[in-house]
PDB file of N, CA and C in Angstrom:
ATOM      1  N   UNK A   1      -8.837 -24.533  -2.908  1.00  0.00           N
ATOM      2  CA  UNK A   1      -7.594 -25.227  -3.101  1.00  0.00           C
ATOM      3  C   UNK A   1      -7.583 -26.430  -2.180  1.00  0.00           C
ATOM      4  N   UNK A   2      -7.165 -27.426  -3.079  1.00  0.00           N
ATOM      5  CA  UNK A   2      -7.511 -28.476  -1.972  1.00  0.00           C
ATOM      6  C   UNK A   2      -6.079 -29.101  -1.244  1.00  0.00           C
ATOM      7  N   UNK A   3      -6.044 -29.812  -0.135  1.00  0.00           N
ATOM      8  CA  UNK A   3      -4.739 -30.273   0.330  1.00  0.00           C
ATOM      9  C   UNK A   3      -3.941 -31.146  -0.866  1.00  0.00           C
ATOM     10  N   UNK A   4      -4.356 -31.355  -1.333  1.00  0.00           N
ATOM     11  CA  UNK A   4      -3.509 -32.412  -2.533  1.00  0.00           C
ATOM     12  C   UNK A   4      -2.859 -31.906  -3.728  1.00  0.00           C
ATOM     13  N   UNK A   5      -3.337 -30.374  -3.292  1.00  0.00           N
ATOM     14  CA  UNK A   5      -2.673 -29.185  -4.565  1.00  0.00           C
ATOM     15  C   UNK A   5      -1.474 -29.455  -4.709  1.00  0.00           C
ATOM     16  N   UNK A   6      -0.873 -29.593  -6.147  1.00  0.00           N
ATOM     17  CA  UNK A   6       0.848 -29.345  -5.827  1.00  0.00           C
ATOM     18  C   UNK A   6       1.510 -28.023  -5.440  1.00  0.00           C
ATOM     19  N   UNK A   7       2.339 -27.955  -4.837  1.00  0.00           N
ATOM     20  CA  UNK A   7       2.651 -26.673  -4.685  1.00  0.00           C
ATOM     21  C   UNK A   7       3.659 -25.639  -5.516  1.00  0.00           C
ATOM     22  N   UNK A   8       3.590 -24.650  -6.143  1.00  0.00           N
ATOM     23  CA  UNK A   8       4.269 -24.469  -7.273  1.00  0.00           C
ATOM     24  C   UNK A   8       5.797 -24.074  -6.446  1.00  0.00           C
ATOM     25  N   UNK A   9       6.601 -24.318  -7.383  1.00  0.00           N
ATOM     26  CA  UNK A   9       7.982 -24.232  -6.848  1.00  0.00           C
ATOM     27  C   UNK A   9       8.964 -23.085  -7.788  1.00  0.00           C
ATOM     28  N   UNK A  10       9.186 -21.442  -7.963  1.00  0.00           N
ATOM     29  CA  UNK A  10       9.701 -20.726  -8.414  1.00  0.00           C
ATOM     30  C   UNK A  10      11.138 -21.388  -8.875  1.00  0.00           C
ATOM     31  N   UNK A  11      11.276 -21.094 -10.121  1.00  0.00           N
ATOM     32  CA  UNK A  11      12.735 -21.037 -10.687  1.00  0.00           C
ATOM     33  C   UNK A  11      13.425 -19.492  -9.997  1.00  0.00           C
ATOM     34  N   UNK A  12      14.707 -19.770 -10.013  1.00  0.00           N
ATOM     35  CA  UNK A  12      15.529 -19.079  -9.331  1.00  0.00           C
ATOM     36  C   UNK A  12      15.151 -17.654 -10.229  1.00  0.00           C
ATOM     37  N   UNK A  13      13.821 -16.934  -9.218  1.00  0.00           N
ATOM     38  CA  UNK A  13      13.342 -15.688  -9.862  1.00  0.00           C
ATOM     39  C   UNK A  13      11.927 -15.929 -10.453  1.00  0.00           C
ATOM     40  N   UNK A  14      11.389 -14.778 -10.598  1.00  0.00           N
ATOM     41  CA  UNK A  14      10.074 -14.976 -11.069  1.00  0.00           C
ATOM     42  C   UNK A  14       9.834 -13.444 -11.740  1.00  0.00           C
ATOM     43  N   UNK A  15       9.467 -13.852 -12.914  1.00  0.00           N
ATOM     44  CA  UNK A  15       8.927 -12.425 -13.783  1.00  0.00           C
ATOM     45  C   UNK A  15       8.484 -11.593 -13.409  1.00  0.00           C
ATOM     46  N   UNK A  16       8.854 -10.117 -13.594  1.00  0.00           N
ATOM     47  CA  UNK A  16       7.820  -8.764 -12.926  1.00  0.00           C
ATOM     48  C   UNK A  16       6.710  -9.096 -13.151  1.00  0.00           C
ATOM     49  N   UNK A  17       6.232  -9.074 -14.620  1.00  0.00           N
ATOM     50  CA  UNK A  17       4.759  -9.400 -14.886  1.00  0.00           C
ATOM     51  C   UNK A  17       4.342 -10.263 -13.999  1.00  0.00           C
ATOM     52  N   UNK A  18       4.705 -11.157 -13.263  1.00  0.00           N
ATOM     53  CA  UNK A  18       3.859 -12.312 -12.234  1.00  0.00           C
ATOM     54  C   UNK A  18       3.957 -12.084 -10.980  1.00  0.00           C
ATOM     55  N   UNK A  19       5.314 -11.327 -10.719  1.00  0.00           N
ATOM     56  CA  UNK A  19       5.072 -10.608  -8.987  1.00  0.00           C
ATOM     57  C   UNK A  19       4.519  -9.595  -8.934  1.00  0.00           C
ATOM     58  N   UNK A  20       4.362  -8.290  -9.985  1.00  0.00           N
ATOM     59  CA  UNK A  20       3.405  -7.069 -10.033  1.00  0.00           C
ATOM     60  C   UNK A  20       1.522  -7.480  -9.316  1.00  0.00           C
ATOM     61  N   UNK A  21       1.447  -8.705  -9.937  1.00  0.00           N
ATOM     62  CA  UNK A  21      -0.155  -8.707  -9.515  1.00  0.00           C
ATOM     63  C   UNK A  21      -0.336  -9.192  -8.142  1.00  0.00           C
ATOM     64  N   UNK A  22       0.841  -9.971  -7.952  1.00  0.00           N
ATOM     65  CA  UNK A  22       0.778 -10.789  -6.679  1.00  0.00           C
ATOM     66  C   UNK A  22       0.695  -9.481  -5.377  1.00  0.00           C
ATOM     67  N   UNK A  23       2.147  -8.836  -4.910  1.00  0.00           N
ATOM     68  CA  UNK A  23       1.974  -7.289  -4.594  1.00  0.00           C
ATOM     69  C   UNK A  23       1.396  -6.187  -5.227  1.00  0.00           C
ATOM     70  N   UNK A  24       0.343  -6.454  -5.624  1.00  0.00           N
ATOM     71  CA  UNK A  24      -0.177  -4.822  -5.943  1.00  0.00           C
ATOM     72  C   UNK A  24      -1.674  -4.338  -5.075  1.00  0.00           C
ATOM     73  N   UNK A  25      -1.967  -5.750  -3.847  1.00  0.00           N
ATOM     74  CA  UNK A  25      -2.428  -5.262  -3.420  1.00  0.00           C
ATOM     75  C   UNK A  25      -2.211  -5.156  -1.706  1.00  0.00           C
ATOM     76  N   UNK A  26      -2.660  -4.448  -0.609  1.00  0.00           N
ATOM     77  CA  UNK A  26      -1.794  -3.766   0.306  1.00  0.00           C
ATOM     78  C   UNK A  26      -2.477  -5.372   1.294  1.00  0.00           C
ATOM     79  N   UNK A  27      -3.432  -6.167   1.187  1.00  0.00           N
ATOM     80  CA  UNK A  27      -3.789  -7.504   1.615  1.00  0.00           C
ATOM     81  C   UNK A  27      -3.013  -8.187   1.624  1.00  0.00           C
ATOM     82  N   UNK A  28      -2.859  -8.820   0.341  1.00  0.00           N
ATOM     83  CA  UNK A  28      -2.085  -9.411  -0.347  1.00  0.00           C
ATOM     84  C   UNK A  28      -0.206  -9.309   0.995  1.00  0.00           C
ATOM     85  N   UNK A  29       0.287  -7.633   0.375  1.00  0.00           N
ATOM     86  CA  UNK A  29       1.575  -7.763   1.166  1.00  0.00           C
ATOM     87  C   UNK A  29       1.434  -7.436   2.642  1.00  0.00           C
ATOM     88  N   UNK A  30       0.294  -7.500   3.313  1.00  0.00           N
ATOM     89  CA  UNK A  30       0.238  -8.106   4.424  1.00  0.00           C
ATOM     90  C   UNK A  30       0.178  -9.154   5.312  1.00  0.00           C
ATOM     91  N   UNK A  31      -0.562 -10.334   4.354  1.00  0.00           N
ATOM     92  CA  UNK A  31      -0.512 -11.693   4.052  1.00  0.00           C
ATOM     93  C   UNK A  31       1.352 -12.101   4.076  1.00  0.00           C
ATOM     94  N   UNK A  32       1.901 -11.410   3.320  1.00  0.00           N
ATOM     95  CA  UNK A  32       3.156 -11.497   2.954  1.00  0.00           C
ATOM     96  C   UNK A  32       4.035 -11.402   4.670  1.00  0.00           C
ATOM     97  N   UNK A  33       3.421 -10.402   4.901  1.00  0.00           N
ATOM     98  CA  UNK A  33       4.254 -10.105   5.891  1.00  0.00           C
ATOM     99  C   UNK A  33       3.902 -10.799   7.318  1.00  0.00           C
ATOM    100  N   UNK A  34       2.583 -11.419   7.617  1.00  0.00           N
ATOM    101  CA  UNK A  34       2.547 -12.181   8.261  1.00  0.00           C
ATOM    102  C   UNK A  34       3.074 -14.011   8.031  1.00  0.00           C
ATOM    103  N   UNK A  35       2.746 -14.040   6.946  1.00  0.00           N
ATOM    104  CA  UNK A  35       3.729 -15.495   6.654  1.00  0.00           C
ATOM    105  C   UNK A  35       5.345 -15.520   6.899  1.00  0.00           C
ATOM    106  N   UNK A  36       6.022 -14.392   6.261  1.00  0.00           N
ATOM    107  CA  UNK A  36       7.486 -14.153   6.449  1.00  0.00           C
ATOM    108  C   UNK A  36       7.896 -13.894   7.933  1.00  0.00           C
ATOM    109  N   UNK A  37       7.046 -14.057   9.100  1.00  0.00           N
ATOM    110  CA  UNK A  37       6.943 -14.176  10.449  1.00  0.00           C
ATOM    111  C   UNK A  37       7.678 -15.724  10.726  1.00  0.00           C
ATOM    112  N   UNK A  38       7.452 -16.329   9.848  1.00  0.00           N
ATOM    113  CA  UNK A  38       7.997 -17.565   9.998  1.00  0.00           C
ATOM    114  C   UNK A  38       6.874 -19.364  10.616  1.00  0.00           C
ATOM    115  N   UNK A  39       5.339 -18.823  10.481  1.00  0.00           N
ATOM    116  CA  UNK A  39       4.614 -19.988  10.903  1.00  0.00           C
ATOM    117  C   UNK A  39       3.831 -19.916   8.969  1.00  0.00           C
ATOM    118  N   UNK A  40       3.423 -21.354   9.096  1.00  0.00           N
ATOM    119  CA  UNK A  40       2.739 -21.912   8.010  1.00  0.00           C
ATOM    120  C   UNK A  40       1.127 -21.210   8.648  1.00  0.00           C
ATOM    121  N   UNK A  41       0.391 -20.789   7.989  1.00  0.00           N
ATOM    122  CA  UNK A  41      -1.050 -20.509   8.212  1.00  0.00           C
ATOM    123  C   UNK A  41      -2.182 -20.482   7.698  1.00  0.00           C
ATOM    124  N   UNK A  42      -3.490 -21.077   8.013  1.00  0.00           N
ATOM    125  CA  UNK A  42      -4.319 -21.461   7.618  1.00  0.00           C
ATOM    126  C   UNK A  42      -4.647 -19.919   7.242  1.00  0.00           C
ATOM    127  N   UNK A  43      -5.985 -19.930   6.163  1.00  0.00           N
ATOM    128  CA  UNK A  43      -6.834 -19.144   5.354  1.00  0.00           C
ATOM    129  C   UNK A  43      -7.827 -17.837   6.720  1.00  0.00           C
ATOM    130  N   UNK A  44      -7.892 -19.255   7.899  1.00  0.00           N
ATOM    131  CA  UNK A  44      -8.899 -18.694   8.667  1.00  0.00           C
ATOM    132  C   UNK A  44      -7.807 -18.026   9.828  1.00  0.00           C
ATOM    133  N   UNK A  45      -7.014 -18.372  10.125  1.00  0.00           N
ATOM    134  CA  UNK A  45      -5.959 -17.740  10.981  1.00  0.00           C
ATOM    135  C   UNK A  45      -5.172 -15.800  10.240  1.00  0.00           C
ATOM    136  N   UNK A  46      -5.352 -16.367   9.256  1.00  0.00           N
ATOM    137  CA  UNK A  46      -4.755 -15.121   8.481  1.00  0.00           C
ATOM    138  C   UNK A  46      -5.679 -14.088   8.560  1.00  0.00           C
ATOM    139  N   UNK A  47      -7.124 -14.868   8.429  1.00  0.00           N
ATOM    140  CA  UNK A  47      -8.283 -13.367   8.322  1.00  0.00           C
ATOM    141  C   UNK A  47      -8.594 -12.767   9.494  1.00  0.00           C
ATOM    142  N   UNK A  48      -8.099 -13.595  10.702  1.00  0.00           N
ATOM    143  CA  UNK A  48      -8.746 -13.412  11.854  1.00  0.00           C
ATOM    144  C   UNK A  48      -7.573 -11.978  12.506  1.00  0.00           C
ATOM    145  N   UNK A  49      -6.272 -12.290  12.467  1.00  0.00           N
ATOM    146  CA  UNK A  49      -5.089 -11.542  12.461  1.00  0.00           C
ATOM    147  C   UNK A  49      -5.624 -10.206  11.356  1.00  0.00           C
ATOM    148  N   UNK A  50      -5.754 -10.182  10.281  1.00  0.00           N
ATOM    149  CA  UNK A  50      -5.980  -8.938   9.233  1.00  0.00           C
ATOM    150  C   UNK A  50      -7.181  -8.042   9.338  1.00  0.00           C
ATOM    151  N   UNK A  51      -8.154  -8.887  10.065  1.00  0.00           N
ATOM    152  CA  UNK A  51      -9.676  -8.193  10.151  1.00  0.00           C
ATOM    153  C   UNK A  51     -10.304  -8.566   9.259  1.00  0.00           C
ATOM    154  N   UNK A  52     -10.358  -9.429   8.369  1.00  0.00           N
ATOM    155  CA  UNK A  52     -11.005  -9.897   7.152  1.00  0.00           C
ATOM    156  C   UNK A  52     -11.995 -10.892   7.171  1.00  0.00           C
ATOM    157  N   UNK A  53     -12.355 -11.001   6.555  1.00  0.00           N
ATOM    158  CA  UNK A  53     -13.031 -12.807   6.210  1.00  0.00           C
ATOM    159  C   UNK A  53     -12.003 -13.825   5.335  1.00  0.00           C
ATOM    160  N   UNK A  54     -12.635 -15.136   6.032  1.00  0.00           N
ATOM    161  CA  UNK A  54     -11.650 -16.206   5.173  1.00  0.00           C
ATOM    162  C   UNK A  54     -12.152 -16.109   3.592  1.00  0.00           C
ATOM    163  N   UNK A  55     -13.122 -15.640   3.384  1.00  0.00           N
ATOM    164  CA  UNK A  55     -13.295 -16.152   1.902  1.00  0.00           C
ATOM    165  C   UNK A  55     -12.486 -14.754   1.004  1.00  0.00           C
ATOM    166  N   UNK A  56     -12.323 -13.226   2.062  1.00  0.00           N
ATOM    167  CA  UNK A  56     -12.153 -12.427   0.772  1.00  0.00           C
ATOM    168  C   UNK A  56     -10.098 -13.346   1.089  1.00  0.00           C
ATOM    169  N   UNK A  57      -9.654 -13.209   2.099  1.00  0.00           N
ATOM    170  CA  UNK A  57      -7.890 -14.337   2.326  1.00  0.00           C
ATOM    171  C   UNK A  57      -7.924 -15.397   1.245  1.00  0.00           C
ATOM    172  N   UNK A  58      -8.799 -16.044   1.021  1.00  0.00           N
ATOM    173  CA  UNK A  58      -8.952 -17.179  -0.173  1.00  0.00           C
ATOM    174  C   UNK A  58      -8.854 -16.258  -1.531  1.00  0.00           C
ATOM    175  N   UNK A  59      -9.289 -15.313  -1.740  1.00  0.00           N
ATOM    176  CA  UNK A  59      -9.299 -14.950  -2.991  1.00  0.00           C
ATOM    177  C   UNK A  59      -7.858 -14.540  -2.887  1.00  0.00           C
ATOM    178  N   UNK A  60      -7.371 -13.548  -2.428  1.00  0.00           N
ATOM    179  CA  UNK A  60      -5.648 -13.188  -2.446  1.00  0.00           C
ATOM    180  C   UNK A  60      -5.418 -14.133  -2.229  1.00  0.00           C
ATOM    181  N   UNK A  61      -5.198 -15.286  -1.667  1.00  0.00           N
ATOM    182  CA  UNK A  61      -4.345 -16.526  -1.602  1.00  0.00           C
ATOM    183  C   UNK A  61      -4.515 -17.082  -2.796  1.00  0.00           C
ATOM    184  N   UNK A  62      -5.777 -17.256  -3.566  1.00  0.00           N
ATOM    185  CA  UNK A  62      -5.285 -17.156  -4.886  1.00  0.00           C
ATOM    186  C   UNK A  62      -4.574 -16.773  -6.179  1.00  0.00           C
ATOM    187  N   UNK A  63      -4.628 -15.629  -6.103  1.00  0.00           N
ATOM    188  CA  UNK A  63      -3.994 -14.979  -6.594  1.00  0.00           C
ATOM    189  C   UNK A  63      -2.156 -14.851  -6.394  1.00  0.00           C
ATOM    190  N   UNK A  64      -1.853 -14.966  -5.056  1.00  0.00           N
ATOM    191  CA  UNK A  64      -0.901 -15.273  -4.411  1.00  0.00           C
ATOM    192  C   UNK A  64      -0.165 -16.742  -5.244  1.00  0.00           C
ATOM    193  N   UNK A  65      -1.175 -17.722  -4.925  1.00  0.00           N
ATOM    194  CA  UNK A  65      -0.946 -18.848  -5.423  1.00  0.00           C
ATOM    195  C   UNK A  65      -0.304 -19.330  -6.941  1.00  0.00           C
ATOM    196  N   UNK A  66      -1.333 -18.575  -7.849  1.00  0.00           N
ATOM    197  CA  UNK A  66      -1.362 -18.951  -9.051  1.00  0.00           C
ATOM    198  C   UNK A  66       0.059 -18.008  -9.280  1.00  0.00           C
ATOM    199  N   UNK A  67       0.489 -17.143  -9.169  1.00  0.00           N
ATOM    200  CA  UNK A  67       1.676 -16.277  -9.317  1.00  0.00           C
ATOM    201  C   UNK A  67       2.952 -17.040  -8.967  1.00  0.00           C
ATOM    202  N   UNK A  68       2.519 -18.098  -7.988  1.00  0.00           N
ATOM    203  CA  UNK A  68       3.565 -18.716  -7.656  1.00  0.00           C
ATOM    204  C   UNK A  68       4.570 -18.199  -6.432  1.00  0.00           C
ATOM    205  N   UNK A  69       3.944 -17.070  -5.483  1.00  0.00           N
ATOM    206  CA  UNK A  69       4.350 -16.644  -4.438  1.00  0.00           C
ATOM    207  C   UNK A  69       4.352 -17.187  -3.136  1.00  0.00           C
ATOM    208  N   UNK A  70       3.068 -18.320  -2.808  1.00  0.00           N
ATOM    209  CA  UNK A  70       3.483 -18.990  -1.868  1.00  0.00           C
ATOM    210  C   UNK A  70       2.842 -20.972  -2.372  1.00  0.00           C
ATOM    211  N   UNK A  71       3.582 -21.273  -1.406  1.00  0.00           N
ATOM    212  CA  UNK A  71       2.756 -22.440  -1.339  1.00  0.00           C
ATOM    213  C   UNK A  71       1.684 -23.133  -0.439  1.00  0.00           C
ATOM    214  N   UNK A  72       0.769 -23.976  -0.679  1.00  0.00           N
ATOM    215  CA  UNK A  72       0.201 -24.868  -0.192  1.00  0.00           C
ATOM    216  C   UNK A  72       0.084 -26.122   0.297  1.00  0.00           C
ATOM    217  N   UNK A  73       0.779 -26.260   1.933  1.00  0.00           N
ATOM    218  CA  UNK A  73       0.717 -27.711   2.009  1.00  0.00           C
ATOM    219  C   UNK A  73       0.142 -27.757   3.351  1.00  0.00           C
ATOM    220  N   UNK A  74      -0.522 -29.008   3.310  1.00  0.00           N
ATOM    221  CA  UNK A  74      -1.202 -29.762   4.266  1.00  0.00           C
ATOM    222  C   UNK A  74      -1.866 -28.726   5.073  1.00  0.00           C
ATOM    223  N   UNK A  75      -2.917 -28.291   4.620  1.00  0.00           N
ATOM    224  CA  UNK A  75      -3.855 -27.203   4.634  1.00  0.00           C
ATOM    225  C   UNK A  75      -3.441 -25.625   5.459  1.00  0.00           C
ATOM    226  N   UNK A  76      -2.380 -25.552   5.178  1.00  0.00           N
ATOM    227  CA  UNK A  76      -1.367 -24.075   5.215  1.00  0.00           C
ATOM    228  C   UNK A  76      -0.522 -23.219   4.011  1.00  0.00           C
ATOM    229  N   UNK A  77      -0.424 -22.344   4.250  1.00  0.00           N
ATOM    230  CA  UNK A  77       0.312 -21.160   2.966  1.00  0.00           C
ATOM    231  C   UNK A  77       1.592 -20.969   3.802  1.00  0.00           C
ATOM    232  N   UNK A  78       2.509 -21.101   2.999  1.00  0.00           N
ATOM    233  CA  UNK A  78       3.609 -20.655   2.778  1.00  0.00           C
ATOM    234  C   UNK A  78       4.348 -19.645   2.156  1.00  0.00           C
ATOM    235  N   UNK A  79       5.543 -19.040   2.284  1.00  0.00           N
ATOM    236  CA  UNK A  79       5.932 -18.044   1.025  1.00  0.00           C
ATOM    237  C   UNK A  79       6.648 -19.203   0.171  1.00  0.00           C
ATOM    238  N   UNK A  80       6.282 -19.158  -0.810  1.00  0.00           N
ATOM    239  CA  UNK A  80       7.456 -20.176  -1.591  1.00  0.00           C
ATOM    240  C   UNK A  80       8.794 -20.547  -1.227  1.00  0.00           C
ATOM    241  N   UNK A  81       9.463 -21.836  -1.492  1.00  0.00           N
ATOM    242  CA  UNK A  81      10.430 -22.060  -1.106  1.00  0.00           C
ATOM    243  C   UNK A  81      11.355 -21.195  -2.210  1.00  0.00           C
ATOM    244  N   UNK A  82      12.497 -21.133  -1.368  1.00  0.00           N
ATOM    245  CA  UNK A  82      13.634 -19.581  -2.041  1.00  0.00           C
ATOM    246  C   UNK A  82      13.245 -18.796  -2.296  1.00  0.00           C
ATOM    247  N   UNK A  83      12.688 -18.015  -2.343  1.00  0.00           N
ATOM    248  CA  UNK A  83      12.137 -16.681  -2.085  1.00  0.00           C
ATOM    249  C   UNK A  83      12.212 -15.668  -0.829  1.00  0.00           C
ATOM    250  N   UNK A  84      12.135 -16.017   0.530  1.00  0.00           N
ATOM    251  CA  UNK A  84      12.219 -15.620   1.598  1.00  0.00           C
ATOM    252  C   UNK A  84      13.914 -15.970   2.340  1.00  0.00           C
ATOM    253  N   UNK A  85      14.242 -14.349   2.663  1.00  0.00           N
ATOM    254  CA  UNK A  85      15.669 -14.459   2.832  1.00  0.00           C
ATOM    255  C   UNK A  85      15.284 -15.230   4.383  1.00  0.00           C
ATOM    256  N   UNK A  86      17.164 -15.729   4.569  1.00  0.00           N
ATOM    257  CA  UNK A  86      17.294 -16.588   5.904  1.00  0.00           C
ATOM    258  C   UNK A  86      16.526 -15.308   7.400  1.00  0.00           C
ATOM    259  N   UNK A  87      16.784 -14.428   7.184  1.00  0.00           N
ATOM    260  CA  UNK A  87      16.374 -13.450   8.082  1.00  0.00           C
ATOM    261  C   UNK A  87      15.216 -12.684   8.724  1.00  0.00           C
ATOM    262  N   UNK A  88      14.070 -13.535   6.943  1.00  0.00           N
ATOM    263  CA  UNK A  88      12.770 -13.247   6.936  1.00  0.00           C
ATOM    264  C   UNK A  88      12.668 -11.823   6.823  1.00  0.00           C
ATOM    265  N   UNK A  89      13.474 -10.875   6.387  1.00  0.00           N
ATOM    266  CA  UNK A  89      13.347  -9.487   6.366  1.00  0.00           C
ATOM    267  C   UNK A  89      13.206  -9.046   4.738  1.00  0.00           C
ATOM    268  N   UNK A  90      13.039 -10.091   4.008  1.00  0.00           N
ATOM    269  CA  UNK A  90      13.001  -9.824   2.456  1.00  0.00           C
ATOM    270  C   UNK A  90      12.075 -10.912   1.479  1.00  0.00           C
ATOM    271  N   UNK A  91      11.915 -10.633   0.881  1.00  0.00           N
ATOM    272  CA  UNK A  91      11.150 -11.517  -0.548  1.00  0.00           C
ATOM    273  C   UNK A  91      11.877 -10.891  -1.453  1.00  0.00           C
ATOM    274  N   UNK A  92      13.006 -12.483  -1.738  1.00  0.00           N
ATOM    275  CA  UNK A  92      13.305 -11.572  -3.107  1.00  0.00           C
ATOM    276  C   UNK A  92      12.725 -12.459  -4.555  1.00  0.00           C
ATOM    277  N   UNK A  93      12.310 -12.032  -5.024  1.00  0.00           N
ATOM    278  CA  UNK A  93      11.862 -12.100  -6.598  1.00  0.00           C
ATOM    279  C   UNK A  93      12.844 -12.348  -7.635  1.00  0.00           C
ATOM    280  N   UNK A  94      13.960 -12.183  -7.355  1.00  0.00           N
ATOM    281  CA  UNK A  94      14.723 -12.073  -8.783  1.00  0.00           C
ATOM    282  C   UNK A  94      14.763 -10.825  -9.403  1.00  0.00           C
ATOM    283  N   UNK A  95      13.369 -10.041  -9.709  1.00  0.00           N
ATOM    284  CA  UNK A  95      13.527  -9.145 -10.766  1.00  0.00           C
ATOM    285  C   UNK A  95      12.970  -8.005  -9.877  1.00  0.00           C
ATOM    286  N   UNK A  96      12.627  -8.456  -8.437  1.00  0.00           N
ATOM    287  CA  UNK A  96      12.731  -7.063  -7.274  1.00  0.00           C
ATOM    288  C   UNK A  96      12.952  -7.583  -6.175  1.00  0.00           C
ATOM    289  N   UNK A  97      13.438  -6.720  -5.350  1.00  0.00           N
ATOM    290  CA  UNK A  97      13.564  -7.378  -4.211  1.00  0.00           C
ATOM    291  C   UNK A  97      12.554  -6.640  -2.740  1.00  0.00           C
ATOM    292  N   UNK A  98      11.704  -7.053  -2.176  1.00  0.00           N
ATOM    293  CA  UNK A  98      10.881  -6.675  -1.192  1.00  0.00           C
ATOM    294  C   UNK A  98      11.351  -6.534   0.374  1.00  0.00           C
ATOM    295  N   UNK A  99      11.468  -5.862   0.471  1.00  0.00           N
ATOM    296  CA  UNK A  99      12.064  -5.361   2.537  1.00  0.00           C
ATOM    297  C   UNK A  99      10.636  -5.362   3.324  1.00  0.00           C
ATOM    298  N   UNK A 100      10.250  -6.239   3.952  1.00  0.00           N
ATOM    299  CA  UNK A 100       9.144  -6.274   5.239  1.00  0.00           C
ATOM    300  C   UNK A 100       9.135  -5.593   6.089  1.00  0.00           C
ATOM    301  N   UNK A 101       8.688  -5.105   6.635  1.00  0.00           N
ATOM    302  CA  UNK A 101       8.684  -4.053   7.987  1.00  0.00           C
ATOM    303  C   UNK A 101       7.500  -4.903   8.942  1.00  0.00           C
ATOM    304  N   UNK A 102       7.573  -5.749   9.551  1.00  0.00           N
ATOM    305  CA  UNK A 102       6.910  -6.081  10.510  1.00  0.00           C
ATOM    306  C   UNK A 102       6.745  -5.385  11.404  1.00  0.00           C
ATOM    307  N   UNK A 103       5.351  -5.027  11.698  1.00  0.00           N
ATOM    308  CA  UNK A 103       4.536  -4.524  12.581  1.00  0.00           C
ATOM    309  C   UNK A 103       3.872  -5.419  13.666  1.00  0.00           C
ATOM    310  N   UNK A 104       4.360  -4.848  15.121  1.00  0.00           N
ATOM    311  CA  UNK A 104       4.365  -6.158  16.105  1.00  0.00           C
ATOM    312  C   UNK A 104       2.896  -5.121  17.101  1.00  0.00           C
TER     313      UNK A 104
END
């Protein structure tokens, strides 16, 4: 993904069918739950925090991506804009709503 990606921007809600794949895997809503921490983060910062490699973080960030769950700017991931409550204790979807449990 390159910096010049646009970043997709959710209509108020997003289809089960398109958040099911995004959370269905336990990476993936860990990714989740370190972004909803509240910093923008690179691919290689995320793997280093999870125990992973950047390239398998690139593949869920894809996936992430194309679903339309977070965004991409200026070489950082985001959770999409409106989606993440003011409190950072939720992702809501529209058609579910997600409770974080941050683990410190």
């Amino acid at each position: 993904m390159s910096a010049s990606a646009s970043s997709p921007t959710p209509s108020k809600g997003l289809p089960l069918a398109q958040v099911l794949p995004a959370i269905s895997s336990p990476v993936r809503c860990a990714i989740l739950r370190e972004l909803a921490k509240g910093e923008s983060l690179p691919n290689v910062e995320l793997a280093r925090r999870l125990r992973t490699t950047p390239s398998a973080i690139s593949k869920h960030f894809s996936v992430l991506y194309r679903q339309r769950v977070v965004s991409f700017k200026h070489g950082r991931y985001v959770i999409a804009s409106g989606l993440l409550s003011d409190d950072r204790q939720s992702i809501d979807f529209g058609c579910l709503l997600i409770r974080l449990h941050h683990r410190e």
